[in-house]
N, C-alpha and C. Protein backbone atom coordinates (compact mmCIF):
# COMPACT_ATOMS: atom_id res chain seq x y z
N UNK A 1 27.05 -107.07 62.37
CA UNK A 1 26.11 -107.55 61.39
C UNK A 1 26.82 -108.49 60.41
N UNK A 2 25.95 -109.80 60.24
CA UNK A 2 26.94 -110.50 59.33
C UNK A 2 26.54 -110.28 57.76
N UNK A 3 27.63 -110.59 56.91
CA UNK A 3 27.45 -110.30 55.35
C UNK A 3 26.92 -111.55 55.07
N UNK A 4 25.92 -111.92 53.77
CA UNK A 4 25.59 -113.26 53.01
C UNK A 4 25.99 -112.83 51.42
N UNK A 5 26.66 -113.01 50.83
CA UNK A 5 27.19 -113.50 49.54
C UNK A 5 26.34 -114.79 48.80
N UNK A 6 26.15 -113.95 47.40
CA UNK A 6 25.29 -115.07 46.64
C UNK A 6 26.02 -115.22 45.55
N UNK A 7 26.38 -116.55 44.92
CA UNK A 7 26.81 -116.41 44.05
C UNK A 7 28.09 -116.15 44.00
N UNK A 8 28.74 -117.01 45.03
CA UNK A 8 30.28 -116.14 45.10
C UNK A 8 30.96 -116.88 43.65
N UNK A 9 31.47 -115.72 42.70
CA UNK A 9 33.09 -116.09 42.08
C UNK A 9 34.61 -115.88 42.67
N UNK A 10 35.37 -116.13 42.21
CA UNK A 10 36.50 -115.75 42.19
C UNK A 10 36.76 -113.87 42.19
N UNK A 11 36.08 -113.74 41.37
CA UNK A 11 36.29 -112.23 41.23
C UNK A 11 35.52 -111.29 41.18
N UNK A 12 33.89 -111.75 42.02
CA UNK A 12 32.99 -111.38 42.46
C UNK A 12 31.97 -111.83 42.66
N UNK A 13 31.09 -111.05 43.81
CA UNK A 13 29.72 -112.31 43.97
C UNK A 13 28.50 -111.44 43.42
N UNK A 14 27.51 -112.23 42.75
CA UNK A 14 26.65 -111.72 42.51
C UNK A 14 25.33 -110.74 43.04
N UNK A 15 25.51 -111.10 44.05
CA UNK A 15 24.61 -110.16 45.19
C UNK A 15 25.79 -110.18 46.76
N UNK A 16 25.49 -108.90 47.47
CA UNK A 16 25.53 -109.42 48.67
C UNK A 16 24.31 -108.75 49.52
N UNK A 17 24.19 -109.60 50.53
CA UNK A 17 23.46 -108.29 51.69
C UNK A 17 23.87 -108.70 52.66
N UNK A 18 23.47 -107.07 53.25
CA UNK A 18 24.43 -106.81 54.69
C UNK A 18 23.05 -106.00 55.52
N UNK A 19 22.83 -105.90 56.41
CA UNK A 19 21.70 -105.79 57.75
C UNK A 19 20.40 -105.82 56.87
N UNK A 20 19.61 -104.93 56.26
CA UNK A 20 18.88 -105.11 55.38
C UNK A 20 18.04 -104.94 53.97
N UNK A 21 19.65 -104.76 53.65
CA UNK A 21 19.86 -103.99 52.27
C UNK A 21 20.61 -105.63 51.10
N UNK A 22 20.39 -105.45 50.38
CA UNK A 22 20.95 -106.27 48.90
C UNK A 22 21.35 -105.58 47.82
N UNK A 23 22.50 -105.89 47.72
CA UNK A 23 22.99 -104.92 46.35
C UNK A 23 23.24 -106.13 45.28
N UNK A 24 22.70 -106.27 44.06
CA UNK A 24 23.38 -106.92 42.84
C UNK A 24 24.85 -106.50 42.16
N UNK A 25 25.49 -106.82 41.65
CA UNK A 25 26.58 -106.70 40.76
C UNK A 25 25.89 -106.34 40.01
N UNK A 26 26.63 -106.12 38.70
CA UNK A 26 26.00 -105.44 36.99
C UNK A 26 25.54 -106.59 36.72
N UNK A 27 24.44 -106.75 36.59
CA UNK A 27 23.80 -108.25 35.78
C UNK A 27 23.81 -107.99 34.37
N UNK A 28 24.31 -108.70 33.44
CA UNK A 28 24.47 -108.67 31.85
C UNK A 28 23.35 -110.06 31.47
N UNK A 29 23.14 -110.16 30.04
CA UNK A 29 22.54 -110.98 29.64
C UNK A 29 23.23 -112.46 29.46
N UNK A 30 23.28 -113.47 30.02
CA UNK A 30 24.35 -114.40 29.99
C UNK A 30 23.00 -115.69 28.77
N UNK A 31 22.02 -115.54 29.21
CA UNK A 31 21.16 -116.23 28.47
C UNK A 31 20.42 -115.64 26.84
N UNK A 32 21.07 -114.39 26.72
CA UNK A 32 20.41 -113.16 25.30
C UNK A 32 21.02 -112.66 24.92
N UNK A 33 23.17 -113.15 24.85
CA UNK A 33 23.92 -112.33 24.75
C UNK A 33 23.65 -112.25 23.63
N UNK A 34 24.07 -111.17 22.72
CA UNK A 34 23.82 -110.74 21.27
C UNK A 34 22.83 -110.48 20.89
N UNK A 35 21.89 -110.67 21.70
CA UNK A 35 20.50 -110.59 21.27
C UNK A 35 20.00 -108.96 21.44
N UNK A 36 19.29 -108.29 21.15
CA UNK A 36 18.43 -106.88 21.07
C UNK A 36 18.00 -106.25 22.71
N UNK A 37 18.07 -105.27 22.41
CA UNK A 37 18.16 -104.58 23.75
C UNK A 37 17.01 -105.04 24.66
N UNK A 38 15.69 -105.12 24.28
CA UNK A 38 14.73 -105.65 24.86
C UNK A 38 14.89 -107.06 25.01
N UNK A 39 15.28 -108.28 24.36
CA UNK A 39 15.80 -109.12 25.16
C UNK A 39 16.66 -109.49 25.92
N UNK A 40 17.46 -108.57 25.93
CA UNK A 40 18.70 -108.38 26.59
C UNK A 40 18.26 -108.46 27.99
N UNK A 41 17.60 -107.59 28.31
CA UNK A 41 16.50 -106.64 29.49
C UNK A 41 15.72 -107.92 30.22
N UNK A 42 15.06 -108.25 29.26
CA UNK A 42 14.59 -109.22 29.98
C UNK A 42 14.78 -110.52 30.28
N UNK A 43 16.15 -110.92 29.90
CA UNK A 43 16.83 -112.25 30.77
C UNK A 43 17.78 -111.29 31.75
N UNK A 44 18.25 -110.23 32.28
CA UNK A 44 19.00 -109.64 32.94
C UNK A 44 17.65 -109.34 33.94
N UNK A 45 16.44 -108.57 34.07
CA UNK A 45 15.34 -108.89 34.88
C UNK A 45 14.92 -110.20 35.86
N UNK A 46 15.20 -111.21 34.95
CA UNK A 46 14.79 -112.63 34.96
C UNK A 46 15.75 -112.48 36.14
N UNK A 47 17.28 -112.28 35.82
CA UNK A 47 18.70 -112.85 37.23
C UNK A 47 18.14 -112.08 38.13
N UNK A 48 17.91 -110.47 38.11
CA UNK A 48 17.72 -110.15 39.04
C UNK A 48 16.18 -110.40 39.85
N UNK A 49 15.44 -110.80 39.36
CA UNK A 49 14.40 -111.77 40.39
C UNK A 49 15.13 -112.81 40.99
N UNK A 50 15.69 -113.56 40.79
CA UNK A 50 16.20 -114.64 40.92
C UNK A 50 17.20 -114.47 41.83
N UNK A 51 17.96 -113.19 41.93
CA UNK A 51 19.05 -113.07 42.99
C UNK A 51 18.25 -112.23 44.43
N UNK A 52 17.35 -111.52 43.77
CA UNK A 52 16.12 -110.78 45.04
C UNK A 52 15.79 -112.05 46.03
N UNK A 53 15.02 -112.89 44.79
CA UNK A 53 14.35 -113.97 46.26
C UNK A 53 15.32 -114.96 46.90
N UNK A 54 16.82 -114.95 46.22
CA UNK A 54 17.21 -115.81 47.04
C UNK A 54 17.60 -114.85 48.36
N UNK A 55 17.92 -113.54 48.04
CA UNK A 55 18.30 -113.04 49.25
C UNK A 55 17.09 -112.76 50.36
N UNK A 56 16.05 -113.16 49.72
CA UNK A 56 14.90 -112.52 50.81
C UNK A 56 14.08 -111.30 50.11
N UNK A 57 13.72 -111.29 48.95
CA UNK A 57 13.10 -109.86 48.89
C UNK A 57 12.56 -110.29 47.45
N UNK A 58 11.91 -109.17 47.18
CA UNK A 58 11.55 -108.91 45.87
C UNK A 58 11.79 -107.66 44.98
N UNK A 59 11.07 -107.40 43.96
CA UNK A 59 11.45 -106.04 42.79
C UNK A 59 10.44 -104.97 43.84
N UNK A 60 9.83 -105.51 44.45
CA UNK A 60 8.41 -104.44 44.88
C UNK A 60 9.38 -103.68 46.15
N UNK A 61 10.44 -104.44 46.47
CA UNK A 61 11.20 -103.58 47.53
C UNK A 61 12.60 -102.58 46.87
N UNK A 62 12.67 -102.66 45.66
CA UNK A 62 13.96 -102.06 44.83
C UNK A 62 14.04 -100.45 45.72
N UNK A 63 15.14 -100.39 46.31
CA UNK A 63 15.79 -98.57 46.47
C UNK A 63 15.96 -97.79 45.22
N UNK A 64 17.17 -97.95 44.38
CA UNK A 64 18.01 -97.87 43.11
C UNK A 64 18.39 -98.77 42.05
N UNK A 65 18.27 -98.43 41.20
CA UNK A 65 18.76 -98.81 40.03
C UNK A 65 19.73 -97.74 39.19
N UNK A 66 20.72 -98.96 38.90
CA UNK A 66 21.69 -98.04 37.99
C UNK A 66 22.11 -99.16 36.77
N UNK A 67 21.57 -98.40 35.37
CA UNK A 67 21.50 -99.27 34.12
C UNK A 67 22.54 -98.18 33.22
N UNK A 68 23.27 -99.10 32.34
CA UNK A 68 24.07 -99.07 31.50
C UNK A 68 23.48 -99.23 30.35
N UNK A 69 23.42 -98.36 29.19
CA UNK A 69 23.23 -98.83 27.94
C UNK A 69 24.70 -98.56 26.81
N UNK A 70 24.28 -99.36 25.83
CA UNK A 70 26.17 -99.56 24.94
C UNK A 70 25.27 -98.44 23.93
N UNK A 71 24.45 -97.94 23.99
CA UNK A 71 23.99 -97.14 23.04
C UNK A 71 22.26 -96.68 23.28
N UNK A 72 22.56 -95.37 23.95
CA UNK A 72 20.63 -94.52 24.42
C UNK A 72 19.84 -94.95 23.36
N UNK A 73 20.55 -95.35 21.88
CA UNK A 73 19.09 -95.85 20.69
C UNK A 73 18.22 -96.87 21.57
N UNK A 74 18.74 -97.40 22.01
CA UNK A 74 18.17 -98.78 22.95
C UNK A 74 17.17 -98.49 23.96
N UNK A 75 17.54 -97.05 25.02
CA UNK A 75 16.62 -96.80 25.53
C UNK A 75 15.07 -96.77 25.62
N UNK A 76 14.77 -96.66 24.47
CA UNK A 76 12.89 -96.87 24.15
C UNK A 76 13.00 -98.29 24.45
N UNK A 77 13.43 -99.29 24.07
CA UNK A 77 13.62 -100.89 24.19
C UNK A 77 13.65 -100.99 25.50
N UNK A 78 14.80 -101.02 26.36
CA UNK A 78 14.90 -101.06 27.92
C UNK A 78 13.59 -100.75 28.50
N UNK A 79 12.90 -99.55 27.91
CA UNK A 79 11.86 -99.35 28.80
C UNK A 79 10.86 -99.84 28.76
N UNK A 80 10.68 -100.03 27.69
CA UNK A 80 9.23 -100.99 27.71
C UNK A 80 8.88 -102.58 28.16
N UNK A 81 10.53 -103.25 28.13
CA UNK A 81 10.62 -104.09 29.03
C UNK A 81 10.85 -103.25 30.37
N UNK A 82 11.28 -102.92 30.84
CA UNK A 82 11.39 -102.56 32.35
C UNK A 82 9.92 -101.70 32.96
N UNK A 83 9.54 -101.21 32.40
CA UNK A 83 8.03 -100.32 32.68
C UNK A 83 7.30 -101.69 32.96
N UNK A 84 7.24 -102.94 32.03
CA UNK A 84 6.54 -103.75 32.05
C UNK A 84 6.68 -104.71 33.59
N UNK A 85 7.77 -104.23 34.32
CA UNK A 85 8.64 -105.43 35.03
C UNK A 85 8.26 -104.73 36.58
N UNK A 86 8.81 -103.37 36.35
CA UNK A 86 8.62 -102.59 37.64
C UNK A 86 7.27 -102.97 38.79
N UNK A 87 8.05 -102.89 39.69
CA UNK A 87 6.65 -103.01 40.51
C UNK A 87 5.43 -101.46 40.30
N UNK A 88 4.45 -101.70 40.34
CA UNK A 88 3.87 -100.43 40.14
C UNK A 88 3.27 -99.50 41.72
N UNK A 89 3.74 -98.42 41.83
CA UNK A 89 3.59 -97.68 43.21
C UNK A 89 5.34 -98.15 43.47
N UNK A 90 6.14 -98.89 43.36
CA UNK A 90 7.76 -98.91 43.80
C UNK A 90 8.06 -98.75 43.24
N UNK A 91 8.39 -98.32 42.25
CA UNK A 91 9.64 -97.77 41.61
C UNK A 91 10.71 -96.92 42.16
N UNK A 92 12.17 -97.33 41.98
CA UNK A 92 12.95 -97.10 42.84
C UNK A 92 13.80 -95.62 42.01
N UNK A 93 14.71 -95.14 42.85
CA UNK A 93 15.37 -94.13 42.06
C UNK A 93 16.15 -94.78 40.86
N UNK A 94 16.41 -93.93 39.74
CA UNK A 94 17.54 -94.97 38.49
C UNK A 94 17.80 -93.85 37.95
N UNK A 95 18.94 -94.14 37.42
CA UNK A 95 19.98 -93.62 36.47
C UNK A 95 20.50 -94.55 35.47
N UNK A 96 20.33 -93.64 34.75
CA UNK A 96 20.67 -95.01 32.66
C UNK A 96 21.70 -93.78 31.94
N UNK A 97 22.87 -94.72 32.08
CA UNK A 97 23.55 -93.74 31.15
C UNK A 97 24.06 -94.97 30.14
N UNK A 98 24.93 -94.28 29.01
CA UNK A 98 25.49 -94.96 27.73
C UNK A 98 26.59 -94.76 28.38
N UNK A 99 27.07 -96.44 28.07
CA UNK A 99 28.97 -96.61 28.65
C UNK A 99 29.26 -97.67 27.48
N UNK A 100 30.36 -97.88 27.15
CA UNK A 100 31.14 -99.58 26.63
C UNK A 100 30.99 -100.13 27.99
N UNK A 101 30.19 -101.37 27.50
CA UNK A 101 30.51 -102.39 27.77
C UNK A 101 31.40 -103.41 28.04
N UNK A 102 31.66 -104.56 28.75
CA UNK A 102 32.62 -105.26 28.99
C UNK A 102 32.80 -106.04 27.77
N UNK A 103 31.71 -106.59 27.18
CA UNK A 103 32.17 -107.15 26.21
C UNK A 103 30.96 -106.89 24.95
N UNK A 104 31.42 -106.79 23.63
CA UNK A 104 30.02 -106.26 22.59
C UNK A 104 29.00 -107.44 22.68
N UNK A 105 28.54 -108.27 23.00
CA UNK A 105 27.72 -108.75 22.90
C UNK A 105 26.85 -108.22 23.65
N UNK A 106 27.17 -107.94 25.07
CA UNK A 106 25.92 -106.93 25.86
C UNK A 106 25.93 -105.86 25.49
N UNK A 107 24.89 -105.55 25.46
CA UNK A 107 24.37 -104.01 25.02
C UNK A 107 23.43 -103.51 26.41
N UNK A 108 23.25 -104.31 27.39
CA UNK A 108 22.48 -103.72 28.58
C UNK A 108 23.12 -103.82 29.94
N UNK A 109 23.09 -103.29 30.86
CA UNK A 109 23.79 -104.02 31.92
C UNK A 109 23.11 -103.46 33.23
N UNK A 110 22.56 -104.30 34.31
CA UNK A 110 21.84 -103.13 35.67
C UNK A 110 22.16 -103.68 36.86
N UNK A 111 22.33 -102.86 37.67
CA UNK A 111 22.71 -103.17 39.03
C UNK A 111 21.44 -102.65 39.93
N UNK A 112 20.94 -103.74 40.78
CA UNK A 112 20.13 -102.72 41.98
C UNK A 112 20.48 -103.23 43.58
N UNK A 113 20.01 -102.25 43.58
CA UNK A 113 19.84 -102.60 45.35
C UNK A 113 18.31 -102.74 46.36
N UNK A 114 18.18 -103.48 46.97
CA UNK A 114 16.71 -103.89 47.41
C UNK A 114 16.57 -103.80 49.26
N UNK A 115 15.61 -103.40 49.71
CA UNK A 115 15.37 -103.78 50.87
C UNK A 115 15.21 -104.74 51.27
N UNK A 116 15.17 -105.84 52.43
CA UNK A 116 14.74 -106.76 53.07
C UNK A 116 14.39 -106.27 54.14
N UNK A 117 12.75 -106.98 54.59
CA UNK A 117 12.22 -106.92 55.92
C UNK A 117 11.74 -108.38 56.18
């Protein structure tokens, strides 16, 4: 089975998929850095649409999600952007825990993984 890499860096690529699965990297806010947890959320939403359809898929196919918050106060915020975002009837498994961050300006960070058919 061959791999497709999106987004390759130097020191990582932003998505890959492999037979018919897509996994994201931690998407951070690169367009809301500093900005409030709910905008944070939703330019980090925004990449990950954006890395779904290039691989072939959408949010309505999400498996997992695994979200980072720099602080659970934020949690009510995350969700009401993300409740708003979710596909409704897919919602995938997730886990949100509080970690540091790579750098203080993000305060959100999510990784998923998606089906392709």
């Amino acid at each position: 089975m061959s791999i497709k890499r999106i987004k390759v860096g130097p020191r990582m690529s932003q998505a890959v998929v492999h037979g018919s699965v897509v996994s994201t990297a931690g998407q951070v806010a690169l367009n809301a850095a500093g900005k409030d947890a709910g905008e944070q959320t939703k330019d980090i939403l925004n990449s990950i649409d954006s890395l779904l359809e290039e691989a072939g898929t959408d949010k309505s196919r999400l498996l997992t999600a695994t979200i980072w918050l720099a602080d659970m106060a934020d949690f009510g915020a995350l969700n009401e952007v993300w409740d708003a975002w979710v596909s409704t009837g897919n919602t995938p498994t997730r886990a949100c825990v509080e970690s540091k961050l790579a750098a203080p300006q993000f305060t959100v960070e999510i990784a998923v993984t998606a089906a392709i058919d």
